[in-house]
PDB file of N, CA and C in Angstrom:
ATOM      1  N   UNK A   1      -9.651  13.133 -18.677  1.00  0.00           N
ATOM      2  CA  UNK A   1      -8.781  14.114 -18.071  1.00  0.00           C
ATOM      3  C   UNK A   1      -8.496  15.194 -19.111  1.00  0.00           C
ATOM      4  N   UNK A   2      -8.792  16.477 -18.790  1.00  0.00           N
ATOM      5  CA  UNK A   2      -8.588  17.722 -19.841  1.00  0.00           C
ATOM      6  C   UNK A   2      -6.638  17.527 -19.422  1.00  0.00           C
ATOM      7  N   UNK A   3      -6.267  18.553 -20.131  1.00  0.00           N
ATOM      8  CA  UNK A   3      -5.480  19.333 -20.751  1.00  0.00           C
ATOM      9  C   UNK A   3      -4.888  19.696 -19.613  1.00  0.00           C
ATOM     10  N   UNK A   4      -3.651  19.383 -18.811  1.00  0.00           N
ATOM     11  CA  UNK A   4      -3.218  20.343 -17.898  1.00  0.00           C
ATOM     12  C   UNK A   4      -3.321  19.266 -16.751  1.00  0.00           C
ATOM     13  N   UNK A   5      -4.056  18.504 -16.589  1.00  0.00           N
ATOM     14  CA  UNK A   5      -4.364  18.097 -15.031  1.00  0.00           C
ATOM     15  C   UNK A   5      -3.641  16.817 -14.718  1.00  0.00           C
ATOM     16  N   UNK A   6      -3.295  16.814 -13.914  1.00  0.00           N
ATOM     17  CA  UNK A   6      -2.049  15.539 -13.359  1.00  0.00           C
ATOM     18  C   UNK A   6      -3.020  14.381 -13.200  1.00  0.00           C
ATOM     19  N   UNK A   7      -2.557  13.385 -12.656  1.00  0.00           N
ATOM     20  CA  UNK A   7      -2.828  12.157 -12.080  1.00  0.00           C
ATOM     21  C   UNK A   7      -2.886  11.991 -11.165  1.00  0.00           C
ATOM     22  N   UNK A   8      -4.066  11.674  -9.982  1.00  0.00           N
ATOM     23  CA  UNK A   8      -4.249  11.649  -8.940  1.00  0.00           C
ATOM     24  C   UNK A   8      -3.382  10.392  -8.318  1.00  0.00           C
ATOM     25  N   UNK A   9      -3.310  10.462  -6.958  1.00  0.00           N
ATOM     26  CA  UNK A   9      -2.679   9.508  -5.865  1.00  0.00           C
ATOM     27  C   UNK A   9      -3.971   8.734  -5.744  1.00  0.00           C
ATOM     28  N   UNK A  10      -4.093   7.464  -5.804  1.00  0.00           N
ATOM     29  CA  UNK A  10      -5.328   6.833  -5.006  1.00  0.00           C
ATOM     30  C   UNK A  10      -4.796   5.563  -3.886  1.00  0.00           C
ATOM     31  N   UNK A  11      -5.416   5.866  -2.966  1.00  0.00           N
ATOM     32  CA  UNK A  11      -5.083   5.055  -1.640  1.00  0.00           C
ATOM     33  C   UNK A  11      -6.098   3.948  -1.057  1.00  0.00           C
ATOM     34  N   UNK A  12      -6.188   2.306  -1.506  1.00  0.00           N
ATOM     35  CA  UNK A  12      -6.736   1.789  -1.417  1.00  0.00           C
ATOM     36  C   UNK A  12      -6.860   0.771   0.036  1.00  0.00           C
ATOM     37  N   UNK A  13      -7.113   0.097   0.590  1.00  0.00           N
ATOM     38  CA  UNK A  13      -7.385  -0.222   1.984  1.00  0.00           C
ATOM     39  C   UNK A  13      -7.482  -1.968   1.335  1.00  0.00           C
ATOM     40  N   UNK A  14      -6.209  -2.847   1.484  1.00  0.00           N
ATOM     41  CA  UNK A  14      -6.777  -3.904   1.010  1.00  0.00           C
ATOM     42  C   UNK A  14      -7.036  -4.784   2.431  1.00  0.00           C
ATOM     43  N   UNK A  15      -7.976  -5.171   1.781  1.00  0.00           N
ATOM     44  CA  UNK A  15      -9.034  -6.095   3.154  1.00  0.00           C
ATOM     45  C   UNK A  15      -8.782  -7.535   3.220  1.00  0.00           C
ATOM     46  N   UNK A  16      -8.281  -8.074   2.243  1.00  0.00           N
ATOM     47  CA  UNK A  16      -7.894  -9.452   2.745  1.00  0.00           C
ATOM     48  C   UNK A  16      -6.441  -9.913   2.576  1.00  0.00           C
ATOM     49  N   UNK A  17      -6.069  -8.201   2.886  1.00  0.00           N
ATOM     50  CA  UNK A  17      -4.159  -8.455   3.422  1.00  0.00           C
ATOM     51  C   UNK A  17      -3.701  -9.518   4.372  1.00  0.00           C
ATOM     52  N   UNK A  18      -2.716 -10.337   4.382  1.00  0.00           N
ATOM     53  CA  UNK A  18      -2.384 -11.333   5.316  1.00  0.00           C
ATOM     54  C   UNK A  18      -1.266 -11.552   5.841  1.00  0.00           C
ATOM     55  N   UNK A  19      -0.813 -10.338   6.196  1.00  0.00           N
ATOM     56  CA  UNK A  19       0.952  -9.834   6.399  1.00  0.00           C
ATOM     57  C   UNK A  19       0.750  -9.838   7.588  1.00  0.00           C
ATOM     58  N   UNK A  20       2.021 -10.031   8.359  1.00  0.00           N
ATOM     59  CA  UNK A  20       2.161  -9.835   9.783  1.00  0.00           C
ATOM     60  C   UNK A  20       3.543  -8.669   9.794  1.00  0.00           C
ATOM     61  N   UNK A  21       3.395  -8.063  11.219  1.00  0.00           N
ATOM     62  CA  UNK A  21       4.599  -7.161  11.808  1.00  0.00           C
ATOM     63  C   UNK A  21       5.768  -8.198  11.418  1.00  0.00           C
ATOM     64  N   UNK A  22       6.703  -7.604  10.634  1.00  0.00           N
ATOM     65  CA  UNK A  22       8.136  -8.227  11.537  1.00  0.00           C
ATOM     66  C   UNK A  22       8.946  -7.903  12.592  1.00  0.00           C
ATOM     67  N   UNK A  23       8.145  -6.561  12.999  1.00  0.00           N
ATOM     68  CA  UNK A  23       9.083  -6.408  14.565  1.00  0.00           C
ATOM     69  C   UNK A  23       8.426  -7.228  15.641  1.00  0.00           C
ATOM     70  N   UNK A  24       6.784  -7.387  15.677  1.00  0.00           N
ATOM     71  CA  UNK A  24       6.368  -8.086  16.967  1.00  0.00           C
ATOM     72  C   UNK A  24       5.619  -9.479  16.563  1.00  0.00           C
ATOM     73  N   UNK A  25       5.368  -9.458  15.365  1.00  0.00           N
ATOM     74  CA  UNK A  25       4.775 -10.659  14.496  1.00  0.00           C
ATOM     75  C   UNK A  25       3.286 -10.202  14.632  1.00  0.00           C
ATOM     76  N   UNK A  26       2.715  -9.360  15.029  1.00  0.00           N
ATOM     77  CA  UNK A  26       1.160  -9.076  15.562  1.00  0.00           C
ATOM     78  C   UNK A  26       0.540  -8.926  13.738  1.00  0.00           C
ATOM     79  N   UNK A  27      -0.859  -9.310  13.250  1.00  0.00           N
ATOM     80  CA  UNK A  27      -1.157  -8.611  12.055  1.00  0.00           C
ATOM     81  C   UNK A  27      -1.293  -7.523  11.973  1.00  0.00           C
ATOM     82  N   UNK A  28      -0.808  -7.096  10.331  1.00  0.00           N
ATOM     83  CA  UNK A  28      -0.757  -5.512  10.126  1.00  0.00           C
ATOM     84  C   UNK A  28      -1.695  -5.580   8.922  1.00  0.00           C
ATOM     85  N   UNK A  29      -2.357  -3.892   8.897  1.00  0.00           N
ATOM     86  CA  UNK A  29      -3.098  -3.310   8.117  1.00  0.00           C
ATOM     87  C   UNK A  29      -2.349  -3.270   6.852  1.00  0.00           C
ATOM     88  N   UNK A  30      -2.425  -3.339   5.679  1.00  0.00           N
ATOM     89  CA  UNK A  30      -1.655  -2.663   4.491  1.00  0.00           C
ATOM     90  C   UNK A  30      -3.165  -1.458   3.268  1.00  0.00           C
ATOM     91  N   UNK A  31      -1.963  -0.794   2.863  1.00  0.00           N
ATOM     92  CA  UNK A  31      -2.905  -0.276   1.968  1.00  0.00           C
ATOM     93  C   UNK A  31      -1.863  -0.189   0.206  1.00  0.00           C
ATOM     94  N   UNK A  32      -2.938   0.137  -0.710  1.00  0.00           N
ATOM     95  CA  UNK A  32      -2.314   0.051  -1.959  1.00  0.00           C
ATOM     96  C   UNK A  32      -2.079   1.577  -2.561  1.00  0.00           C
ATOM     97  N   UNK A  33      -1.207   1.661  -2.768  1.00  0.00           N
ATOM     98  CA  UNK A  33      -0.899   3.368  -2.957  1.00  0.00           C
ATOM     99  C   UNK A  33      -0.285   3.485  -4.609  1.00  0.00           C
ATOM    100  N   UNK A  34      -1.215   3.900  -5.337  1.00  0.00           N
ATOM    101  CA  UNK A  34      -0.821   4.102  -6.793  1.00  0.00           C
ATOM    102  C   UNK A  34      -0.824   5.447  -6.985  1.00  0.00           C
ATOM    103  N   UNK A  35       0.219   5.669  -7.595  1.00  0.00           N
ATOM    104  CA  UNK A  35       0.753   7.365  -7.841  1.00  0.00           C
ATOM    105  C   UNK A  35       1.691   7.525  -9.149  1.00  0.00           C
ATOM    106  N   UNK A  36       1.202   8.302  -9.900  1.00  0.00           N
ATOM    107  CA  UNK A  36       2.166   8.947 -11.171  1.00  0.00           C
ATOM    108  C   UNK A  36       3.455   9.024 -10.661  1.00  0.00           C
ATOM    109  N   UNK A  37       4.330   8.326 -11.498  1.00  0.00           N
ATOM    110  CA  UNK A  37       6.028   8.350 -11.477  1.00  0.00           C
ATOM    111  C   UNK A  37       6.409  10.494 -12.002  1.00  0.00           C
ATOM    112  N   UNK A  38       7.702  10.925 -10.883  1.00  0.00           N
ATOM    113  CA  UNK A  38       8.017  11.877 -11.518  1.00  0.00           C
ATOM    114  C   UNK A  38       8.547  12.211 -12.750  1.00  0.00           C
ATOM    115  N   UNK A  39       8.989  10.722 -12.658  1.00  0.00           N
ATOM    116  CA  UNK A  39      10.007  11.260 -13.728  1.00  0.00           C
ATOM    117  C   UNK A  39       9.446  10.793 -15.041  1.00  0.00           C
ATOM    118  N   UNK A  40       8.686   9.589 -15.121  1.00  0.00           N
ATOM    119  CA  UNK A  40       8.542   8.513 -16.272  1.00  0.00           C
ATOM    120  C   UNK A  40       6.418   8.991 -16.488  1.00  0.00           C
ATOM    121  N   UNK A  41       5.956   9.414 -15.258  1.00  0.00           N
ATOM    122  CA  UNK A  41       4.691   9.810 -15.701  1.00  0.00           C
ATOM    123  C   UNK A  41       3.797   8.415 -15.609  1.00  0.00           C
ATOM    124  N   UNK A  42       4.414   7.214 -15.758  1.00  0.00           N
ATOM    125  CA  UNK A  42       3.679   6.106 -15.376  1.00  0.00           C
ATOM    126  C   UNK A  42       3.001   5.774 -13.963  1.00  0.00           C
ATOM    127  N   UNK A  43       2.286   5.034 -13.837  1.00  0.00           N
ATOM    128  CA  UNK A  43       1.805   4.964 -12.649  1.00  0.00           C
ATOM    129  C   UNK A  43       2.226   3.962 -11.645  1.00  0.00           C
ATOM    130  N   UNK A  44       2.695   4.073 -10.668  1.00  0.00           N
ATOM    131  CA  UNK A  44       3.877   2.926  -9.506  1.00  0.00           C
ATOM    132  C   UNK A  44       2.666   2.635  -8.888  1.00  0.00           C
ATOM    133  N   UNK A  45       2.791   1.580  -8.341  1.00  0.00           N
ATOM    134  CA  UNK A  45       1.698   0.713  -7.499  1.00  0.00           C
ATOM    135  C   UNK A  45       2.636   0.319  -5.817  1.00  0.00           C
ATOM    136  N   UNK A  46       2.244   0.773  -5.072  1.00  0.00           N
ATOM    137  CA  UNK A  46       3.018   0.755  -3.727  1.00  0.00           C
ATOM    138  C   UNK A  46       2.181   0.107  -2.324  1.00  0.00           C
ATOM    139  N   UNK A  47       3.042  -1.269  -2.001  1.00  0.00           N
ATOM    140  CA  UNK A  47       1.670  -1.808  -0.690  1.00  0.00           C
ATOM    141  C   UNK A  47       2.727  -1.331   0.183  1.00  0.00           C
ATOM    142  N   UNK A  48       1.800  -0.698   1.692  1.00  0.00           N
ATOM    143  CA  UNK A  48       2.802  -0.237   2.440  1.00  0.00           C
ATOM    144  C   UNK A  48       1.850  -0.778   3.704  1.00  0.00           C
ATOM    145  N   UNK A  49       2.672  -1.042   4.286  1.00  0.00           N
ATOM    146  CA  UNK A  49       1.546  -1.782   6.008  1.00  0.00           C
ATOM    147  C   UNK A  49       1.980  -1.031   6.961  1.00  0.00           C
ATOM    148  N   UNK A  50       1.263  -1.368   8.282  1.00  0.00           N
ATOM    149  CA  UNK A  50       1.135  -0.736   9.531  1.00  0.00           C
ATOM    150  C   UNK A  50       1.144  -1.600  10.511  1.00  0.00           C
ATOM    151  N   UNK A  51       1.245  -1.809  11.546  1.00  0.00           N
ATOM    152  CA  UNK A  51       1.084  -3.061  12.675  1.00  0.00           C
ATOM    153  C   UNK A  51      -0.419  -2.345  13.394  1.00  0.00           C
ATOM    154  N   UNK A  52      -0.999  -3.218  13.772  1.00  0.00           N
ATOM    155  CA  UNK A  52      -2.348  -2.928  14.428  1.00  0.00           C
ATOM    156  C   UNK A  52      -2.225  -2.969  15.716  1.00  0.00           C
ATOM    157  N   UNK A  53      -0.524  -3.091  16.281  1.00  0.00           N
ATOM    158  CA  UNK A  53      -0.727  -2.951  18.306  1.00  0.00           C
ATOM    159  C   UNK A  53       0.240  -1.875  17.492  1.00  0.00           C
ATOM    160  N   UNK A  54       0.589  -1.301  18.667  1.00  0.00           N
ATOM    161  CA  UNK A  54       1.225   0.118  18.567  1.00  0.00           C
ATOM    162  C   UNK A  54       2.469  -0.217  18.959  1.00  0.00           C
ATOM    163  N   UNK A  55       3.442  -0.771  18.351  1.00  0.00           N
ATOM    164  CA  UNK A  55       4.591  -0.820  18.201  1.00  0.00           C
ATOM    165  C   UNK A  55       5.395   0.037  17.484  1.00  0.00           C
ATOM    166  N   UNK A  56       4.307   0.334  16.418  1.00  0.00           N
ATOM    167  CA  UNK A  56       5.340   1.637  15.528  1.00  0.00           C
ATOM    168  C   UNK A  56       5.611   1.387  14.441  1.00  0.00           C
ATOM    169  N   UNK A  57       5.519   0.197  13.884  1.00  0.00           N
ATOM    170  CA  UNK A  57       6.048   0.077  12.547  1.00  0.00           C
ATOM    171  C   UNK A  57       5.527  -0.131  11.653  1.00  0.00           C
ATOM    172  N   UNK A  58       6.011   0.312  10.124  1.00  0.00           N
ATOM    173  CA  UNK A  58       5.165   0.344   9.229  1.00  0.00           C
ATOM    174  C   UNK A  58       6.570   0.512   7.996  1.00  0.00           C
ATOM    175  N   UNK A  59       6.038   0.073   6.718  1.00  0.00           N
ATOM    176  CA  UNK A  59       6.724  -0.341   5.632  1.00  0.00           C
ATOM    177  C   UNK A  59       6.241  -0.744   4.423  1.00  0.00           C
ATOM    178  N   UNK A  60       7.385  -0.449   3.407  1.00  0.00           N
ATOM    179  CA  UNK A  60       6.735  -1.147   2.349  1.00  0.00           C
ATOM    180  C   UNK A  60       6.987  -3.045   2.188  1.00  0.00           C
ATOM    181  N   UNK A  61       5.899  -3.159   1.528  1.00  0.00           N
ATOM    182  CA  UNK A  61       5.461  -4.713   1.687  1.00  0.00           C
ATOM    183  C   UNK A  61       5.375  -5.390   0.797  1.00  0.00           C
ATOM    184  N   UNK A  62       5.594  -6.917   0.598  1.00  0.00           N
ATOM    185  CA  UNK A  62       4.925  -7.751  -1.033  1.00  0.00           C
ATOM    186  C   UNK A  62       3.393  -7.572  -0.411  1.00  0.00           C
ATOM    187  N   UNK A  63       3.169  -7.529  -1.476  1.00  0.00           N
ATOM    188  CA  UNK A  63       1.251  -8.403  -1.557  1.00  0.00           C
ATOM    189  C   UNK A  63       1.233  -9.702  -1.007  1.00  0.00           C
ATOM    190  N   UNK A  64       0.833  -9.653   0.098  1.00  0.00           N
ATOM    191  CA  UNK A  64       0.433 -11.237   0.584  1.00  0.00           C
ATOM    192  C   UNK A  64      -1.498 -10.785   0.706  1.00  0.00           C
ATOM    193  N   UNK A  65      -1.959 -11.681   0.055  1.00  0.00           N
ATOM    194  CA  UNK A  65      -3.300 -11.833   0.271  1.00  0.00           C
ATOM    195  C   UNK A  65      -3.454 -13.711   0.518  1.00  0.00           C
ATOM    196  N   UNK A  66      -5.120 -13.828   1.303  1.00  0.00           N
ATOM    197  CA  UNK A  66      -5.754 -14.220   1.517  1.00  0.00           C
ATOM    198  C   UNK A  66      -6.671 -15.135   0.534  1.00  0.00           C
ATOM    199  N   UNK A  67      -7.121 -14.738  -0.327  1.00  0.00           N
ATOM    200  CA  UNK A  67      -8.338 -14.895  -1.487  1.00  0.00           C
ATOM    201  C   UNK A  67      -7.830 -14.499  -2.874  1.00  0.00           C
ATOM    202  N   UNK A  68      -8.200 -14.418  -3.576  1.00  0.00           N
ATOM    203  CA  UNK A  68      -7.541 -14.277  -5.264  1.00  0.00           C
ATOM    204  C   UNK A  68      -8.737 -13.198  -5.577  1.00  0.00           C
ATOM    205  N   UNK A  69      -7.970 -12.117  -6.426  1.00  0.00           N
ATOM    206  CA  UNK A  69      -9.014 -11.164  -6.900  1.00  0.00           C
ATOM    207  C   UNK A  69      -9.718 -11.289  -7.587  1.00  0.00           C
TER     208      UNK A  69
END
Protein backbone atom coordinates (compact mmCIF):
# COMPACT_ATOMS: atom_id res chain seq x y z
CA UNK A 1 0.00 0.00 0.00
CA UNK A 2 1.68 3.48 -1.14
CA UNK A 3 1.47 6.52 0.80
CA UNK A 4 -1.97 8.03 1.19
CA UNK A 5 -4.30 5.08 0.53
CA UNK A 6 -6.75 3.75 3.16
CA UNK A 7 -7.75 0.26 3.87
CA UNK A 8 -10.20 -1.38 2.01
CA UNK A 9 -13.68 -2.95 3.40
CA UNK A 10 -13.62 -6.67 2.39
CA UNK A 11 -16.89 -8.62 2.44
CA UNK A 12 -16.60 -12.27 2.73
CA UNK A 13 -19.60 -14.86 2.17
CA UNK A 14 -18.99 -17.56 4.86
CA UNK A 15 -20.26 -20.89 3.51
CA UNK A 16 -20.36 -23.15 6.27
CA UNK A 17 -22.28 -20.58 8.53
CA UNK A 18 -24.75 -22.48 10.83
CA UNK A 19 -26.90 -19.75 12.38
CA UNK A 20 -30.50 -19.70 12.28
CA UNK A 21 -33.19 -16.55 12.22
CA UNK A 22 -34.20 -15.69 15.68
CA UNK A 23 -37.33 -14.16 14.55
CA UNK A 24 -38.66 -17.31 12.48
CA UNK A 25 -35.85 -19.90 13.31
CA UNK A 26 -35.53 -20.48 9.28
CA UNK A 27 -31.42 -20.64 8.29
CA UNK A 28 -29.68 -17.48 7.63
CA UNK A 29 -26.92 -16.41 5.26
CA UNK A 30 -24.03 -14.56 7.22
CA UNK A 31 -21.17 -12.71 5.78
CA UNK A 32 -17.69 -11.51 7.32
CA UNK A 33 -17.18 -7.81 7.06
CA UNK A 34 -13.60 -6.53 7.95
CA UNK A 35 -13.10 -2.79 7.86
CA UNK A 36 -10.44 -0.20 9.23
CA UNK A 37 -11.53 1.22 12.71
CA UNK A 38 -12.11 5.22 12.50
CA UNK A 39 -10.76 6.02 15.10
CA UNK A 40 -7.93 3.36 16.14
CA UNK A 41 -7.07 2.50 12.22
CA UNK A 42 -7.11 -1.22 13.21
CA UNK A 43 -9.03 -3.56 11.45
CA UNK A 44 -12.75 -4.80 13.16
CA UNK A 45 -13.91 -8.09 11.93
CA UNK A 46 -17.90 -8.02 11.77
CA UNK A 47 -20.33 -11.37 11.06
CA UNK A 48 -23.62 -9.97 10.17
CA UNK A 49 -26.55 -12.49 8.84
CA UNK A 50 -29.68 -12.36 6.87
CA UNK A 51 -32.66 -14.89 7.03
CA UNK A 52 -33.08 -16.73 3.68
CA UNK A 53 -37.28 -16.59 3.76
CA UNK A 54 -38.14 -13.05 3.66
CA UNK A 55 -39.01 -12.15 6.95
CA UNK A 56 -36.71 -9.24 7.12
CA UNK A 57 -34.21 -9.75 9.43
CA UNK A 58 -30.79 -9.42 9.63
CA UNK A 59 -27.99 -8.66 12.35
CA UNK A 60 -24.94 -8.82 13.81
CA UNK A 61 -23.96 -12.39 14.83
CA UNK A 62 -21.30 -14.82 16.82
CA UNK A 63 -19.53 -17.09 14.38
CA UNK A 64 -21.32 -20.26 14.51
CA UNK A 65 -19.72 -22.54 11.94
CA UNK A 66 -20.08 -25.99 10.81
CA UNK A 67 -16.37 -27.35 10.04
CA UNK A 68 -13.11 -25.82 11.55
CA UNK A 69 -10.98 -23.60 9.29
Amino acid sequence: MSEGDEPATVVREILNYFGKCPACGYPARATEVSAPSVRTGEVVVTISATCDLPCGWSGVVPRTIMTRR
